[in-house]
N, C-alpha and C. Protein backbone atom coordinates (compact mmCIF):
# COMPACT_ATOMS: atom_id res chain seq x y z
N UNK A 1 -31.95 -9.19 70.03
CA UNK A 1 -31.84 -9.84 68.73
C UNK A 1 -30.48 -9.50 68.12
N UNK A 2 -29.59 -10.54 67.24
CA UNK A 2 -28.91 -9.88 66.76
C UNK A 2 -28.64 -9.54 65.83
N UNK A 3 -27.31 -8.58 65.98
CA UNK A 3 -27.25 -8.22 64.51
C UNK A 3 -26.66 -8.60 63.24
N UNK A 4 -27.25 -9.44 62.53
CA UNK A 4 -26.17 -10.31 61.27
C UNK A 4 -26.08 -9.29 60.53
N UNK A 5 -24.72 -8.93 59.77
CA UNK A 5 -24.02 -8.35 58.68
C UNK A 5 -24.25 -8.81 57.67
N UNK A 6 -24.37 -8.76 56.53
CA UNK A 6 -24.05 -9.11 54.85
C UNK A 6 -22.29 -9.03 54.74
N UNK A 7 -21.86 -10.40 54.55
CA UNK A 7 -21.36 -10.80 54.10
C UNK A 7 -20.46 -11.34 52.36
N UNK A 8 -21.34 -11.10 52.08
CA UNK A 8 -21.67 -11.23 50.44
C UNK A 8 -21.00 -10.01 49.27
N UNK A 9 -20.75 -8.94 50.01
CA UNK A 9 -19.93 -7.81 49.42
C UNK A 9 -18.49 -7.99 48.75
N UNK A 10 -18.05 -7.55 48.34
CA UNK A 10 -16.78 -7.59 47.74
C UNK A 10 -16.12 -5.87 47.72
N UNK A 11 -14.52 -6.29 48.63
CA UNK A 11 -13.70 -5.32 49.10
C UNK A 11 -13.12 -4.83 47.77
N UNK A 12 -12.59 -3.50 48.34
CA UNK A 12 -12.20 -2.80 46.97
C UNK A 12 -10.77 -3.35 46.55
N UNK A 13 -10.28 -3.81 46.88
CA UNK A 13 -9.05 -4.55 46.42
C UNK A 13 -9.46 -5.60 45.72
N UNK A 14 -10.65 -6.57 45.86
CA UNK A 14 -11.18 -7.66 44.52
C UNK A 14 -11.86 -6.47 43.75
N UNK A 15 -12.32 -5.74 43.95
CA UNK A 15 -12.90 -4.70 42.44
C UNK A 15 -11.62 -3.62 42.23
N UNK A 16 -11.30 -3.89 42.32
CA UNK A 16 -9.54 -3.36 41.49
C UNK A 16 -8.46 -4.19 40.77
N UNK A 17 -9.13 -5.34 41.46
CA UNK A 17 -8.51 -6.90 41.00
C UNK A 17 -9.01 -6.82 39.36
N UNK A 18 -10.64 -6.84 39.74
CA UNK A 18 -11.03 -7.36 38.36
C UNK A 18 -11.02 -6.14 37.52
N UNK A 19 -10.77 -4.48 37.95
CA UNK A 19 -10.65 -3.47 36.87
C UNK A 19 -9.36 -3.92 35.73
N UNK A 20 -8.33 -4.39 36.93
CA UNK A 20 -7.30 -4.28 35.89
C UNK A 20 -7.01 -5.35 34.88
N UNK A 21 -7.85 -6.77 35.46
CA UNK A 21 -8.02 -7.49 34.46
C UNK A 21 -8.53 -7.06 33.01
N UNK A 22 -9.76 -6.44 33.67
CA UNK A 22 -10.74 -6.25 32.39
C UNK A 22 -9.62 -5.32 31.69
N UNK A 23 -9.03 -4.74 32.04
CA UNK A 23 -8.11 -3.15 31.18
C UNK A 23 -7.06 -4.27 30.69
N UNK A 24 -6.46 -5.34 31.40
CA UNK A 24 -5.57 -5.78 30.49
C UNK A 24 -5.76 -6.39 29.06
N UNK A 25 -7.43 -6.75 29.43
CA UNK A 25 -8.16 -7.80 28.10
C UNK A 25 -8.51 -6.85 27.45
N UNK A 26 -8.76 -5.78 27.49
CA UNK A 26 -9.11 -5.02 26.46
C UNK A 26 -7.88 -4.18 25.80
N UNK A 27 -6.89 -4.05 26.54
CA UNK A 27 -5.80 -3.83 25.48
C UNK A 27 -5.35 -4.64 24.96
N UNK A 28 -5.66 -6.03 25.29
CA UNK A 28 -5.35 -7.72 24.35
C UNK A 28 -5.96 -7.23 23.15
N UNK A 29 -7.16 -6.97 23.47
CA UNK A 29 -8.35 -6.53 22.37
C UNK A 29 -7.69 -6.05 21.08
N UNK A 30 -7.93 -4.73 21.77
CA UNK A 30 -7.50 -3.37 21.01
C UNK A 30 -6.08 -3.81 20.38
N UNK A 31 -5.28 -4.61 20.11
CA UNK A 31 -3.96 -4.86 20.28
C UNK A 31 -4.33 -5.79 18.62
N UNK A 32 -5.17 -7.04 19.37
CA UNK A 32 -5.31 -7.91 17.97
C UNK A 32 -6.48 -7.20 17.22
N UNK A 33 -7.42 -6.52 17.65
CA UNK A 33 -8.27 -5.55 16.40
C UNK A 33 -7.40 -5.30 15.42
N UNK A 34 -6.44 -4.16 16.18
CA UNK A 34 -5.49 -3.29 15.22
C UNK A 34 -4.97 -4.54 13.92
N UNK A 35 -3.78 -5.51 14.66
CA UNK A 35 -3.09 -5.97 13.64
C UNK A 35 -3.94 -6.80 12.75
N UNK A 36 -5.42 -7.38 13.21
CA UNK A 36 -6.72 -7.97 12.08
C UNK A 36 -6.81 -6.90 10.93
N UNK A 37 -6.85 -6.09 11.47
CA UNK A 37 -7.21 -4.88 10.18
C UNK A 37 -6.24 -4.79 9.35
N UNK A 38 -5.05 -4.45 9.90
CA UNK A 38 -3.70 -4.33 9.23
C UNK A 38 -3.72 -5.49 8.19
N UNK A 39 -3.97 -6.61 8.49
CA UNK A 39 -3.76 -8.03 7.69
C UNK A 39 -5.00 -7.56 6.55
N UNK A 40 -5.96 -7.52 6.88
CA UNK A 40 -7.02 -7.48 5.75
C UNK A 40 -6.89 -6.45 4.78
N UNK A 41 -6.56 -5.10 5.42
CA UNK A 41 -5.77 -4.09 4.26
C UNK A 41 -4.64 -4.41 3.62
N UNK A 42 -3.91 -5.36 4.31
CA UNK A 42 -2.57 -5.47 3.32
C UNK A 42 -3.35 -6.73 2.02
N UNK A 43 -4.11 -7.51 2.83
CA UNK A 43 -4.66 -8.77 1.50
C UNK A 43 -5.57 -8.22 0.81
N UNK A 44 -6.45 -6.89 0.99
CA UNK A 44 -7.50 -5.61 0.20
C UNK A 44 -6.73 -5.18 -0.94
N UNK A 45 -5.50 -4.85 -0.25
CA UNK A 45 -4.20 -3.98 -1.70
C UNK A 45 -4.00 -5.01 -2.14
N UNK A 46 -3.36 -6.20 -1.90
CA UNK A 46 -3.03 -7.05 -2.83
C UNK A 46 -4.14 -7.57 -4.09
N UNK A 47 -5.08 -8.02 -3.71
CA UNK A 47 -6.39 -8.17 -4.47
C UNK A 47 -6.90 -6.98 -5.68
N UNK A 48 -6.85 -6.01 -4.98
CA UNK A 48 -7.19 -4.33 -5.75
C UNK A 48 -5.89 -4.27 -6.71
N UNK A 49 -4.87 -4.52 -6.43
CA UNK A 49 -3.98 -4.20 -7.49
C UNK A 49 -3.50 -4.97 -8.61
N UNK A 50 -3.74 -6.37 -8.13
CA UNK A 50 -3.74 -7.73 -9.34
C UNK A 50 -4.99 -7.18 -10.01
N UNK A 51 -6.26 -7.05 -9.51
CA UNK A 51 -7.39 -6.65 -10.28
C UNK A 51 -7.30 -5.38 -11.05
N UNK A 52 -7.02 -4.56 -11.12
CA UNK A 52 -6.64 -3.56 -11.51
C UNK A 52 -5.82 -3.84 -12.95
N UNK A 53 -4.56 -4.59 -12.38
CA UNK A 53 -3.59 -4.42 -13.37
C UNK A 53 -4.06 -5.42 -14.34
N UNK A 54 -4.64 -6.83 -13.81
CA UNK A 54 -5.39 -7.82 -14.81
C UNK A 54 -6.33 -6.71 -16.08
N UNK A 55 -7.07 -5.68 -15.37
CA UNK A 55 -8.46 -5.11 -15.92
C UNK A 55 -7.43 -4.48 -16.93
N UNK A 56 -6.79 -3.43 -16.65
CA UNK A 56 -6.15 -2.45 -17.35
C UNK A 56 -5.59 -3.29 -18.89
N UNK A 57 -4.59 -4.43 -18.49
CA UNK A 57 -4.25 -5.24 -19.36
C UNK A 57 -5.07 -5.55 -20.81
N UNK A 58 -6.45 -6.33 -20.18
CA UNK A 58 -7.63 -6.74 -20.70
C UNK A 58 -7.69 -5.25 -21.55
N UNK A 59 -8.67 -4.13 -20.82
CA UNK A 59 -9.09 -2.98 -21.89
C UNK A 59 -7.91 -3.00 -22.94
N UNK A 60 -6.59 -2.60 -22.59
CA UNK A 60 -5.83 -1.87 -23.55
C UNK A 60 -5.04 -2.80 -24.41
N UNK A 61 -5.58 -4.20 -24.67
CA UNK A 61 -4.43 -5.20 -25.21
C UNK A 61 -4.87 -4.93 -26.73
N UNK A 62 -6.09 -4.52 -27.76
CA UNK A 62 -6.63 -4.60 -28.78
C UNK A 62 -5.64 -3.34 -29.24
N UNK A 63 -5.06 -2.14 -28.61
CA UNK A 63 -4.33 -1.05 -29.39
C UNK A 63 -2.39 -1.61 -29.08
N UNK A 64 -2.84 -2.94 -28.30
CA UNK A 64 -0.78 -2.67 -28.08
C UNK A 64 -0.20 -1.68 -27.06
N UNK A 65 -0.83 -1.07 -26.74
CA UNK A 65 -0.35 0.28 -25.59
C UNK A 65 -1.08 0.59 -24.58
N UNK A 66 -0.48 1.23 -23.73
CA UNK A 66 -1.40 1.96 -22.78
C UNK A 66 -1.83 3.67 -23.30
N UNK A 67 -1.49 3.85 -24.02
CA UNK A 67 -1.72 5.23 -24.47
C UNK A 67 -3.14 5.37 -23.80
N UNK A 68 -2.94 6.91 -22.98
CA UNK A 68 -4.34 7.37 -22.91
C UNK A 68 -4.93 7.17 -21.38
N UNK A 69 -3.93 6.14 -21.28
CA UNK A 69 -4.34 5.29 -19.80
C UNK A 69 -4.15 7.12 -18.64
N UNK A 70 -5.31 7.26 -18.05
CA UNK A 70 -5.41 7.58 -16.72
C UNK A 70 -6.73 7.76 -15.81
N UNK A 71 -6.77 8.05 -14.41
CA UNK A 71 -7.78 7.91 -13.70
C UNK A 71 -8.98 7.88 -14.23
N UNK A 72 -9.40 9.27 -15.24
CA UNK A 72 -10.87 9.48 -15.76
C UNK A 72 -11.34 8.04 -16.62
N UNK A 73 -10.33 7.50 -17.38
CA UNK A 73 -10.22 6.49 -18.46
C UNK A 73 -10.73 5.27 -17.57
N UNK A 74 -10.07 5.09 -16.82
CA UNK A 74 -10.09 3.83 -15.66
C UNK A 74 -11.26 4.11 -15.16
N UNK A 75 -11.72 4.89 -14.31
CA UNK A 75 -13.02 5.38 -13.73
C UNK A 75 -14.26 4.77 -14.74
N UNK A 76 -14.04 5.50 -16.23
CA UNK A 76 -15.24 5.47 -17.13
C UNK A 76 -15.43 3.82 -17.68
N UNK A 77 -14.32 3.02 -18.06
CA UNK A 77 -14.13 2.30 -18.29
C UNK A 77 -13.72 0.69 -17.09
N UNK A 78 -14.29 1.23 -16.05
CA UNK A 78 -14.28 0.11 -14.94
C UNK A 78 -13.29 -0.30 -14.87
N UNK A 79 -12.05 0.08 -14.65
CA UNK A 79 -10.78 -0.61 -14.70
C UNK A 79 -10.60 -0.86 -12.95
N UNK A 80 -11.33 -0.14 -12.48
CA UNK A 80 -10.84 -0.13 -11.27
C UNK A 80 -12.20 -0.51 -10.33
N UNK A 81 -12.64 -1.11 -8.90
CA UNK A 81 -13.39 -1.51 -8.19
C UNK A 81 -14.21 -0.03 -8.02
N UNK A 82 -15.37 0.20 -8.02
CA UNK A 82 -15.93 1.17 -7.74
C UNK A 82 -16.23 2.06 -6.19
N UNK A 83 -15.78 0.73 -5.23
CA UNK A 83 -14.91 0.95 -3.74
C UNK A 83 -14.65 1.58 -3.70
N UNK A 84 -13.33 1.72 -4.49
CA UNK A 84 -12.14 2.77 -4.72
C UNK A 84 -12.16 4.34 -4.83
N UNK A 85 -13.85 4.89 -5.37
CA UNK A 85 -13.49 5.78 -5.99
C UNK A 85 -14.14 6.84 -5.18
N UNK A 86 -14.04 8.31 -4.90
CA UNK A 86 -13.61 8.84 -3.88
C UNK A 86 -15.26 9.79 -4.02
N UNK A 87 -15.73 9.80 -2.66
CA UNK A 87 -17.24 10.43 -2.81
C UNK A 87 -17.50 11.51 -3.56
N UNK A 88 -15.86 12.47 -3.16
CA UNK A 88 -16.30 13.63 -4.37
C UNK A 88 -16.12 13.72 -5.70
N UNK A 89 -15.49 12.27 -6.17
CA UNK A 89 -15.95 12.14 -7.82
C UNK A 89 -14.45 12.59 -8.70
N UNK A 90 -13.59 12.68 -7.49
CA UNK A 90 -12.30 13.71 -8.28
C UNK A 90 -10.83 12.20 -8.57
N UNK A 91 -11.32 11.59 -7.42
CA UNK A 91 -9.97 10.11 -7.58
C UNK A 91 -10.26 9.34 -6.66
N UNK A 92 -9.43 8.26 -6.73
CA UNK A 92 -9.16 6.78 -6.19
C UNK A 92 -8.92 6.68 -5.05
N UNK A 93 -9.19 6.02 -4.08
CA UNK A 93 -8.78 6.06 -2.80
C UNK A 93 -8.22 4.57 -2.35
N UNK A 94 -7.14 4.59 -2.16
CA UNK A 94 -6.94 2.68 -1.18
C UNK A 94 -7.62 2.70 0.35
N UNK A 95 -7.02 1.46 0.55
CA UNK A 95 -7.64 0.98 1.75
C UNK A 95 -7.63 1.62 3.16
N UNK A 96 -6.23 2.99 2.57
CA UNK A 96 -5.64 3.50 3.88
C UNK A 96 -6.39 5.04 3.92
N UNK A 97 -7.03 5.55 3.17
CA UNK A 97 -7.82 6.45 2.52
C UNK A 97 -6.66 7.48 1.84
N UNK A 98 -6.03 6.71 1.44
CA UNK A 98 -5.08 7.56 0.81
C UNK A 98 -5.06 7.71 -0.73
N UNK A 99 -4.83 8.44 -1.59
CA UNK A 99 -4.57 8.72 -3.10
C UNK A 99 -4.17 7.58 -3.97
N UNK A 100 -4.55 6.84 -5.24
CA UNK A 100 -4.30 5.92 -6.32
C UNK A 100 -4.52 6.82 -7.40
N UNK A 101 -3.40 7.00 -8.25
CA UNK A 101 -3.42 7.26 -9.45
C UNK A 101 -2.63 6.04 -10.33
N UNK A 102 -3.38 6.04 -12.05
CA UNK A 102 -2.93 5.00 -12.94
C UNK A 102 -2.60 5.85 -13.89
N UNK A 103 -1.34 5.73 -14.85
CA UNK A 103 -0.83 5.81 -15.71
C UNK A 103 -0.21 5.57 -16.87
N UNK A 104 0.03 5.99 -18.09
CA UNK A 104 0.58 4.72 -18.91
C UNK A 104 2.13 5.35 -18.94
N UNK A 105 3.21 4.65 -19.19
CA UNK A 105 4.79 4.88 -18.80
C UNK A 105 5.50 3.91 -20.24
N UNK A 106 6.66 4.46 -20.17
CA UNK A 106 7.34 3.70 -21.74
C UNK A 106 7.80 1.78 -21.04
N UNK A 107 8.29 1.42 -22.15
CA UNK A 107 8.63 0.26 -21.71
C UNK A 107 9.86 0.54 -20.83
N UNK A 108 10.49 0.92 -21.46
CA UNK A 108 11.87 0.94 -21.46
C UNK A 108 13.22 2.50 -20.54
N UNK A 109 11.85 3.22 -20.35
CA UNK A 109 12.55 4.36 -19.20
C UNK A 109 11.65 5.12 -19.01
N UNK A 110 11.15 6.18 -18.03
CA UNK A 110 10.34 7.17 -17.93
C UNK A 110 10.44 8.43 -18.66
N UNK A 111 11.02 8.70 -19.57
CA UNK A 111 10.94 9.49 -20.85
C UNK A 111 9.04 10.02 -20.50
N UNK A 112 9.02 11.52 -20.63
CA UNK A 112 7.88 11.80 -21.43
C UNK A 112 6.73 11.66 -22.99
N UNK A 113 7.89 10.88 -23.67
CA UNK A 113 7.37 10.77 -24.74
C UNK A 113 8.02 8.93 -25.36
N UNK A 114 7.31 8.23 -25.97
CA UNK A 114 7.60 7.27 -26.08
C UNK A 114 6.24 6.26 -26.07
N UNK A 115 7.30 5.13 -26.09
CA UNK A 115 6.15 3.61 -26.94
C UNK A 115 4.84 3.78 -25.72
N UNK A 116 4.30 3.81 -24.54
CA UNK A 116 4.01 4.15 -23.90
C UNK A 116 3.15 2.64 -23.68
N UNK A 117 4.00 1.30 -23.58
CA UNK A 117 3.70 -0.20 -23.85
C UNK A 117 3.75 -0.62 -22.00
N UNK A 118 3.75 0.42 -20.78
CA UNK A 118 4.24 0.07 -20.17
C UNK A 118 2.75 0.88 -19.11
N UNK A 119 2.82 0.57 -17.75
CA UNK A 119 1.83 1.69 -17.12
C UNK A 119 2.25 1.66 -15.62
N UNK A 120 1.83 2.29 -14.95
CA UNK A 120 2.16 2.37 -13.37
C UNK A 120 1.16 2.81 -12.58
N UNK A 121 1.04 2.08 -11.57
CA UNK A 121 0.04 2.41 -10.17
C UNK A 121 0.79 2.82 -8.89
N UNK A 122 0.44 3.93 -8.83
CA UNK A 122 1.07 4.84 -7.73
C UNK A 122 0.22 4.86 -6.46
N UNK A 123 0.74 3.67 -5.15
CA UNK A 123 -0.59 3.74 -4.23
C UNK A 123 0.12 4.15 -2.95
N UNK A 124 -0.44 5.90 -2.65
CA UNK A 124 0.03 6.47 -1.74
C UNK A 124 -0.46 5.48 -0.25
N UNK A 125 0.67 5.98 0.49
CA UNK A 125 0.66 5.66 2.40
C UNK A 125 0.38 6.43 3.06
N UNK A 126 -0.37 6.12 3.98
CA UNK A 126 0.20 7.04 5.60
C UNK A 126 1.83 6.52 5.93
N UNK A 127 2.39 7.71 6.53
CA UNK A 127 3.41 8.11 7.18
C UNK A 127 3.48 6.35 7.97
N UNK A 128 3.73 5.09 7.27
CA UNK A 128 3.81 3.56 8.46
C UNK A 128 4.66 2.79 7.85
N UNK A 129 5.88 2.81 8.64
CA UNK A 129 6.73 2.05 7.98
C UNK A 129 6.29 0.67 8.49
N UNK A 130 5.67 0.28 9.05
CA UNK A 130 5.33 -0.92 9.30
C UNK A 130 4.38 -1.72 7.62
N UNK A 131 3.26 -1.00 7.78
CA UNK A 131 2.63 -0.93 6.75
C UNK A 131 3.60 -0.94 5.17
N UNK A 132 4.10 -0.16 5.09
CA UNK A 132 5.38 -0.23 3.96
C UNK A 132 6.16 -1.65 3.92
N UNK A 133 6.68 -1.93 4.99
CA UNK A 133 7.03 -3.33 4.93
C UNK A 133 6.76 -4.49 4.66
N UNK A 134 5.15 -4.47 5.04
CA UNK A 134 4.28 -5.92 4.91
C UNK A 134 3.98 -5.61 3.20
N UNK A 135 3.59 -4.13 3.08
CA UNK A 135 3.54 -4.53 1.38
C UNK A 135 4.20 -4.61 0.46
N UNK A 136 5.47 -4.39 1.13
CA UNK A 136 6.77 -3.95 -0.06
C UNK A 136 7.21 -5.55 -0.25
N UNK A 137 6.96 -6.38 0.90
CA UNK A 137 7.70 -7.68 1.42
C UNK A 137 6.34 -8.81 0.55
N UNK A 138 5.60 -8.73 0.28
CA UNK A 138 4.59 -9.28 -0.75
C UNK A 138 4.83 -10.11 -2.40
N UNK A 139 4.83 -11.37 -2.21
CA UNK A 139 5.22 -11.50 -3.30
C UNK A 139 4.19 -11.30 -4.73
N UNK A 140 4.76 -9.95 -5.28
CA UNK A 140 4.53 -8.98 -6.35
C UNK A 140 4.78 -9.44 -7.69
N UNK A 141 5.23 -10.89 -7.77
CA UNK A 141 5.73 -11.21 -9.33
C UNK A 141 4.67 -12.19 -9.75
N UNK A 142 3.24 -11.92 -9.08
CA UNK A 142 1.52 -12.53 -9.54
C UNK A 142 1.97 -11.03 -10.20
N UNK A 143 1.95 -10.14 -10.80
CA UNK A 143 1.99 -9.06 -11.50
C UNK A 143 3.15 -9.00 -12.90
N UNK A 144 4.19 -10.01 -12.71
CA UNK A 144 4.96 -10.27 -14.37
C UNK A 144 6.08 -9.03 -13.92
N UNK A 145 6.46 -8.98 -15.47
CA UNK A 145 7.36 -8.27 -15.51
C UNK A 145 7.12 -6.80 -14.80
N UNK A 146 7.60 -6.40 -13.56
CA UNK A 146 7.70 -4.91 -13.21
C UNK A 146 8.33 -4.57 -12.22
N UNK A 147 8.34 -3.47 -12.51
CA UNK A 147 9.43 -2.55 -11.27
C UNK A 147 8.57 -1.87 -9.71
N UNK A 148 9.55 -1.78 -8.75
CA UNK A 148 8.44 -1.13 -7.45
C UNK A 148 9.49 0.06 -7.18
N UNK A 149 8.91 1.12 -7.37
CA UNK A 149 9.75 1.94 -6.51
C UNK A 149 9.22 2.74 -5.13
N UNK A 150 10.15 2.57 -4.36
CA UNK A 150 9.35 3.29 -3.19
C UNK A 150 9.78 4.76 -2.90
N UNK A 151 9.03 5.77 -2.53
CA UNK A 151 8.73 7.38 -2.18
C UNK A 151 8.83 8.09 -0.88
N UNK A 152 9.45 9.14 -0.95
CA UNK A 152 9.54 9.54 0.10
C UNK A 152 8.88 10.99 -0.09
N UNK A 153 8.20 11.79 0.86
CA UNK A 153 7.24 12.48 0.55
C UNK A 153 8.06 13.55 1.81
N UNK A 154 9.19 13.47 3.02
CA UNK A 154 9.37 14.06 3.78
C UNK A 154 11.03 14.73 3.44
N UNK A 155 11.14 14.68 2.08
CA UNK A 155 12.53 15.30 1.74
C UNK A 155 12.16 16.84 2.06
N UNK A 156 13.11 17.65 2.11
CA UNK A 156 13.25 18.76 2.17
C UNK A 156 12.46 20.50 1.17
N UNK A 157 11.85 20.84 1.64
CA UNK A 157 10.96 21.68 0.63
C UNK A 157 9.73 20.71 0.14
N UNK A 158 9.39 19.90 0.71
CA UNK A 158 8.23 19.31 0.52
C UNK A 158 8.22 18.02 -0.73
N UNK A 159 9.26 18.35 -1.00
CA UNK A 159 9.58 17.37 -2.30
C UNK A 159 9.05 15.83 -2.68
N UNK A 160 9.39 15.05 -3.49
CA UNK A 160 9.34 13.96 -3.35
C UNK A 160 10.32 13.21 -4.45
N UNK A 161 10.90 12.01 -3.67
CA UNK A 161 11.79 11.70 -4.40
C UNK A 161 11.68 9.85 -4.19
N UNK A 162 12.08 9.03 -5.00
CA UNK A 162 12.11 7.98 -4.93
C UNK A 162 13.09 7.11 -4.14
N UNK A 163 13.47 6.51 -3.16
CA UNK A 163 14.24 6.16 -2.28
C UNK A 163 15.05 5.07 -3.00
N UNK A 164 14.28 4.17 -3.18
CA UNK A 164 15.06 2.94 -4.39
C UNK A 164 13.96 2.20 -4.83
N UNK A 165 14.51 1.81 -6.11
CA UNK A 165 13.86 0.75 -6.80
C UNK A 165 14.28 -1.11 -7.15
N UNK A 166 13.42 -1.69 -6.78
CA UNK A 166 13.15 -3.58 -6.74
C UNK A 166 12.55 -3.73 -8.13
N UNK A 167 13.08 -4.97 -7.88
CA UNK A 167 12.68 -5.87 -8.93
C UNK A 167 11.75 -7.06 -8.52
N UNK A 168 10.52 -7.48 -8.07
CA UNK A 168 10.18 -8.81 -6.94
C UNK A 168 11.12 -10.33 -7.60
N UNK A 169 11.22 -10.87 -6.28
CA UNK A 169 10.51 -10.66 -4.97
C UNK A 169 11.96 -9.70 -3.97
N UNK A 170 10.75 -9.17 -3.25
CA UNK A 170 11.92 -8.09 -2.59
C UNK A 170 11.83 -8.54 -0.90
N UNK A 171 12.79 -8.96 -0.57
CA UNK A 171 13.14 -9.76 0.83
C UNK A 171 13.18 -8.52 1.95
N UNK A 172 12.56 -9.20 3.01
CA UNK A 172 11.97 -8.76 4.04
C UNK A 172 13.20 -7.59 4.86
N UNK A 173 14.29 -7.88 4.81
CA UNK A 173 15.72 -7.52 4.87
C UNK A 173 15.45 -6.07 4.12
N UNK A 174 15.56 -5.87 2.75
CA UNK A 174 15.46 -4.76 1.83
C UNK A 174 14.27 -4.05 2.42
N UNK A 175 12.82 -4.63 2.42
CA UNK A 175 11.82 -3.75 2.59
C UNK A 175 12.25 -3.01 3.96
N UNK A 176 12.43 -3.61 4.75
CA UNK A 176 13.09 -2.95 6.33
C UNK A 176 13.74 -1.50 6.09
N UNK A 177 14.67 -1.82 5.26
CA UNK A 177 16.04 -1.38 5.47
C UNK A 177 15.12 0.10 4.16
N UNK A 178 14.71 -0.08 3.25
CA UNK A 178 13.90 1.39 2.49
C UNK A 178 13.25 1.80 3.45
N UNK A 179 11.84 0.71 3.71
CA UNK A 179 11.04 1.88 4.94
C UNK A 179 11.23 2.32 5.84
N UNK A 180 12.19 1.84 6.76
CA UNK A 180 12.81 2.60 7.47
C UNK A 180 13.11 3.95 7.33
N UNK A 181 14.00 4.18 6.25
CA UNK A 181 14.64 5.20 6.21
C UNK A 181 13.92 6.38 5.91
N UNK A 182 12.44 6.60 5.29
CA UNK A 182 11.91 7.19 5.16
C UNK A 182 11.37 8.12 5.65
N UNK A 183 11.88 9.27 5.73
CA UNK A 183 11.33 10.61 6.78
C UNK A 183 9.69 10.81 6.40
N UNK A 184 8.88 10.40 5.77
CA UNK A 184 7.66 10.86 5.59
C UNK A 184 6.96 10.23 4.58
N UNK A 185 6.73 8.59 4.63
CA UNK A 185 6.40 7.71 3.48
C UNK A 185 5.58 8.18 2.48
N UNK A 186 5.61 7.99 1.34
CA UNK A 186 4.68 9.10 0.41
C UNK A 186 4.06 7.65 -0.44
N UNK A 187 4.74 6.53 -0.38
CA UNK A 187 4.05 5.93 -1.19
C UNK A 187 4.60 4.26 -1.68
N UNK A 188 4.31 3.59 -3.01
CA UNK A 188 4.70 2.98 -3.47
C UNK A 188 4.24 2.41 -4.98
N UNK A 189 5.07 2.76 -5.68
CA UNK A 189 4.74 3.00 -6.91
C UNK A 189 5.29 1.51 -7.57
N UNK A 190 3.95 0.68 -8.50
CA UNK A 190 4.10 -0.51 -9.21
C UNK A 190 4.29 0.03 -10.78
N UNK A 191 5.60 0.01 -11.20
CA UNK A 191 5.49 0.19 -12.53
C UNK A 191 5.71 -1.29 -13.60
N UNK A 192 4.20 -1.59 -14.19
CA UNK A 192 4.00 -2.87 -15.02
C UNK A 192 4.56 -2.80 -16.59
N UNK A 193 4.96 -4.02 -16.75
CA UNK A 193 5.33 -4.61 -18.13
C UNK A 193 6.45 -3.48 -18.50
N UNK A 194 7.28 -3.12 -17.33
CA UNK A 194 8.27 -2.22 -18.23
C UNK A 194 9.31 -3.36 -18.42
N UNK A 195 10.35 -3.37 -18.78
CA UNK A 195 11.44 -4.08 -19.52
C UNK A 195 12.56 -3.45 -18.48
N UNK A 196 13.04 -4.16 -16.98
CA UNK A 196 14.05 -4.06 -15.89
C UNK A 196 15.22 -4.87 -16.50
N UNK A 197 15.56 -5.16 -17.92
CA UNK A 197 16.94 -5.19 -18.42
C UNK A 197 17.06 -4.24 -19.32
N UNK A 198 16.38 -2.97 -19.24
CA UNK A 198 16.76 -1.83 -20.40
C UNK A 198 17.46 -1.33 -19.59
N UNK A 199 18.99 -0.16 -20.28
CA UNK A 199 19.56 0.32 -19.59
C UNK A 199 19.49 1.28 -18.44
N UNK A 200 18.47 2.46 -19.04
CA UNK A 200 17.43 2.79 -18.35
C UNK A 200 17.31 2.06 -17.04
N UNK A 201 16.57 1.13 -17.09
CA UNK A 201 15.79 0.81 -15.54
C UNK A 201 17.44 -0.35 -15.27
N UNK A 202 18.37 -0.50 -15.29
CA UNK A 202 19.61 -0.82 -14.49
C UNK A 202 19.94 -0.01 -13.79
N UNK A 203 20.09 1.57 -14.37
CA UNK A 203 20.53 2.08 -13.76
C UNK A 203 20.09 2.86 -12.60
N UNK A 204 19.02 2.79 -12.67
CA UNK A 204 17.77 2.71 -11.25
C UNK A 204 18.03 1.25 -10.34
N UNK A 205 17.95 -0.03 -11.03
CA UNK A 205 17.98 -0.87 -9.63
C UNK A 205 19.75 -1.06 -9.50
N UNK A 206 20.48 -0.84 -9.83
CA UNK A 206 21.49 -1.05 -9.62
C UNK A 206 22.72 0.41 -9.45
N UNK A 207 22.00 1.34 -8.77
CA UNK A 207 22.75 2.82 -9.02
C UNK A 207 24.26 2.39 -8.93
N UNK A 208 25.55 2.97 -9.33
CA UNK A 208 26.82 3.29 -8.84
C UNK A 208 26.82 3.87 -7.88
């Protein structure tokens, strides 16, 4: 009698064939996951911070000022998405799980003391200049009159210092060329309804 073989098997060179397919599609995967997310956090911040700054507006328009304006205030007074606010009850968190603090600021320069007609949202980063770019590059003037300054958190002695400050809309060119340079992104700070023809804030967007 004889002996028929099975035929029907598949050599290890077609199952190495199809490993590396499958490994290439799944780093396709893993590839467009990543930048889906990236897109929805950058359109999350955009949304969270028009809302925010709309809310803040709304509460504080009956006194003329922001006086008074900060996190606990915002917290108690719903200024902010309740998303936002951080399990242990202490602050704000964005999309990147990083730090949001709100403040109220003068119109007309960062003086400690003053009309205080002005406020700012400080929404820390991870260390991504990529990320820095897509939000810095956002057109920010659905928000009116205000200033952006961007942070650097990797100066020397731990410091932090402001790299430069825009006026929107701030071209894709500029955002590059700040986040880039940033040894240790710390952030990006929206300062609203200040007045960017006081001398003051010239001499921030326009240093000598």
């Amino acid at each position: 009698m004889r002996n028929i073989k099975n035929e029907n098997g598949r050599s290890m060179i077609e199952m190495l064939g199809v490993l590396a397919i499958i490994g290439v599609l799944s780093v396709g995967g893993i590839a467009g996951y990543s930048k889906a997310m990236n897109k929805y956090r950058i359109n999350k911040t955009i949304e969270q911070i028009t809302l925010i700054a709309g809310n803040v507006r709304a509460f504080f328009a009956p006194q003329r000022s922001y006086y008074g304006l900060e996190n606990t205030v915002a917290r108690k007074a719903k200024l902010v998405p309740d998303e936002m606010w951080n399990t242990n009850g202490s602050a704000f968190s964005n999309v990147f799980g990083r730090s949001v603090s709100i403040g109220a600021v003068n119109k007309a320069d960062l003086n400690m003391s003053g009309d205080k007609q002005a406020f700012s949202i400080h929404y820390a980063l991870q260390n991504d200049a990529e990320i820095c770019i897509e939000l810095l590059s956002q057109d920010w003037t659905i928000l009116g009159k205000n200033v952006i300054g961007v942070e650097d958190y990797g100066c020397s002695g731990n410091c932090q210092q402001t790299l430069k400050y825009f006026t929107p809309p701030i071209s894709v060119e500029d955002a590059v060329d700040v986040c880039s340079r940033s040894s240790g992104m710390g952030g990006i700070r929206f300062y609203i309804d200040v007045d960017p023809s006081s001398t003051y804030w010239q001499s921030k967007l326009n240093p000598s």
